[in-house]
Protein backbone atom coordinates (compact mmCIF):
# COMPACT_ATOMS: atom_id res chain seq x y z
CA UNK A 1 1.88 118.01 45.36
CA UNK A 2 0.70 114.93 42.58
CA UNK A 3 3.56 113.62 41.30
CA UNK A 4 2.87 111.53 37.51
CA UNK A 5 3.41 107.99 38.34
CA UNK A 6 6.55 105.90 37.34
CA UNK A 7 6.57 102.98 34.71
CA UNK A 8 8.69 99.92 34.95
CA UNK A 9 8.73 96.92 33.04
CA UNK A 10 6.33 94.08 34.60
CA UNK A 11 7.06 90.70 34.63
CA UNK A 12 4.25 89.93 30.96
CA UNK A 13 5.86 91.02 28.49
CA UNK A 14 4.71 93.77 26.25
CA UNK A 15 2.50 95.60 29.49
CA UNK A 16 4.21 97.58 32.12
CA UNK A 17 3.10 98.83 36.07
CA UNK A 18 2.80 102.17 37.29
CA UNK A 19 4.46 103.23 40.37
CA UNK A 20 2.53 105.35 42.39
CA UNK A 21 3.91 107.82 45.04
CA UNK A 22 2.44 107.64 48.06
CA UNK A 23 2.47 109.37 51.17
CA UNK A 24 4.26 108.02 55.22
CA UNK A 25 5.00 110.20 58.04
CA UNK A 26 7.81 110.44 59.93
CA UNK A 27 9.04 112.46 62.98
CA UNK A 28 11.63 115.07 61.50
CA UNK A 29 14.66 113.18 63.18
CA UNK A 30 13.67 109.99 61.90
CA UNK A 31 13.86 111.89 58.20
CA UNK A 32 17.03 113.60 59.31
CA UNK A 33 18.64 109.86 59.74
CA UNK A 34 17.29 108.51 56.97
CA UNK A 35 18.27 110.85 54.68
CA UNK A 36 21.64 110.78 55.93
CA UNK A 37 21.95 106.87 55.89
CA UNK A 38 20.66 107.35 52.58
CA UNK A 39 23.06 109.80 51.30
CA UNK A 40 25.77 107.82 53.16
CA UNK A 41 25.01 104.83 50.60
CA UNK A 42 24.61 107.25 48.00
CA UNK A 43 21.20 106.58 47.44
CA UNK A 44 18.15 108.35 47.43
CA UNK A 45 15.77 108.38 50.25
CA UNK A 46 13.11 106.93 48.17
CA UNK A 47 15.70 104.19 46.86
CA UNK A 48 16.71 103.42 50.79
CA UNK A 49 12.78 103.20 51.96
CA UNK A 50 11.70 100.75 48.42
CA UNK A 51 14.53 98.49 48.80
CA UNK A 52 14.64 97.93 52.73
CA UNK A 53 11.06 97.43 52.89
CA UNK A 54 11.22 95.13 49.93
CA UNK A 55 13.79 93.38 51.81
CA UNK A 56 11.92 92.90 54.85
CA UNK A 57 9.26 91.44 52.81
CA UNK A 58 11.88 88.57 51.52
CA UNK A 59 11.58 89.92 48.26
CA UNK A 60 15.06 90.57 46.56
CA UNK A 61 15.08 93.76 44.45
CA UNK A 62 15.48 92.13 41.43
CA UNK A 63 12.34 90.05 41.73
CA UNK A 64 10.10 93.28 42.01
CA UNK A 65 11.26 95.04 39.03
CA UNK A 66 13.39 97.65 40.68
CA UNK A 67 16.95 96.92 39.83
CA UNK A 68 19.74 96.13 41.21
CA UNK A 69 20.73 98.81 44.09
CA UNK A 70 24.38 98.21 43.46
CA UNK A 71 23.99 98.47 39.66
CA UNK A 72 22.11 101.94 40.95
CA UNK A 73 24.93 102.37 42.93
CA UNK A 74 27.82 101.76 40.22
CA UNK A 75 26.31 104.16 37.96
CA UNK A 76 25.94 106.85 40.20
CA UNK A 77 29.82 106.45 41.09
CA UNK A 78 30.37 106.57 37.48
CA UNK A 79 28.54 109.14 36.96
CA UNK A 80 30.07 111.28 39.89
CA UNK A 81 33.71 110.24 38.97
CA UNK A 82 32.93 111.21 35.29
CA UNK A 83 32.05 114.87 36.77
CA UNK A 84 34.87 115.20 38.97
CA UNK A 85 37.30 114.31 36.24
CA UNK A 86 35.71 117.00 33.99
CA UNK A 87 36.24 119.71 36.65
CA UNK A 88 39.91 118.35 37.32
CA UNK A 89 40.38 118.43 33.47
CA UNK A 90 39.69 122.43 33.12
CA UNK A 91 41.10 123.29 36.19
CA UNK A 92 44.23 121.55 34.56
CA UNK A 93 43.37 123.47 31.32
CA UNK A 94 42.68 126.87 33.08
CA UNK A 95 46.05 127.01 35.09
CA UNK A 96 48.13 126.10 31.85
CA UNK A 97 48.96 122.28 32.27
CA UNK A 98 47.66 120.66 29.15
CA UNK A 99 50.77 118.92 28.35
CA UNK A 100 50.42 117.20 32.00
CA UNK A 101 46.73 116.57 31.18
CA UNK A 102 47.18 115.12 27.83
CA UNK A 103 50.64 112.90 29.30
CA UNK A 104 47.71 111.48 32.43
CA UNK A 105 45.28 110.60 29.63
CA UNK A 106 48.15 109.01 27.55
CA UNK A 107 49.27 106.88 30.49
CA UNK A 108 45.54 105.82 30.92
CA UNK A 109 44.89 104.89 27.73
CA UNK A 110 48.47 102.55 27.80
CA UNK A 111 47.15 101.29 31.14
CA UNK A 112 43.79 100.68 29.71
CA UNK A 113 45.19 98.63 26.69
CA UNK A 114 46.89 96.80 29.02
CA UNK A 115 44.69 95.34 31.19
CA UNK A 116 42.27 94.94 28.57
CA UNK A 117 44.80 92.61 27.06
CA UNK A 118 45.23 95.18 23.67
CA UNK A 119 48.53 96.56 22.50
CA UNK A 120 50.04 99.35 24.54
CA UNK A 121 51.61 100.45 21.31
């Protein structure tokens, strides 16, 4: 299988590196736990093998170009949380409890203003 190579942002401005995939072994338990570690953290197996080789190198992920894996990390819960909250939403909506729904996003939003230091007016 060729996968088309990945571009990131190199450290001279105005070029950029390719990624390319490349291709390690491992005994099918080995994969097992490493995709479970992996998942565990949720990151991707690919993710879990760049960064912890990287970091036995001495090389912090930010210096390579790579990101931050808690940044990674962060957006993924986001982005999870996000998704949950849209199936909670029109299950909410389905069995007849918008007035509930729209009181929880009103007490958010008050919340929100609050700690943000806004008006909860």
């Amino acid at each position: 299988m060729s996968q088309k190579p990945v571009r990131r942002p190199a450290d001279e401005a105005g070029k950029s590196e390719r990624q390319t995939p490349r291709t390690i072994r491992f005994y099918d338990r080995d994969w097992d736990r490493i995709e479970t570690y992996a998942l565990m953290r949720g990151m991707t197996t690919t993710e879990l093998i760049r960064t912890t080789v990287l970091a036995a190198l001495g090389e912090e992920p930010g210096a390579t170009g790579f990101g931050c894996p808690l940044a990674a990390q962060v957006e993924r819960m986001f982005r999870y949380t996000h998704i949950l909250a849209t199936a909670m939403r029109n299950e909410m909506l389905k069995d007849g409890r918008g007035d509930e729904l729209e009181e929880l996003v009103r007490s958010a939003r008050d919340l929100q203003d609050k700690l943000s230091g806004g008006s909860a007016d």
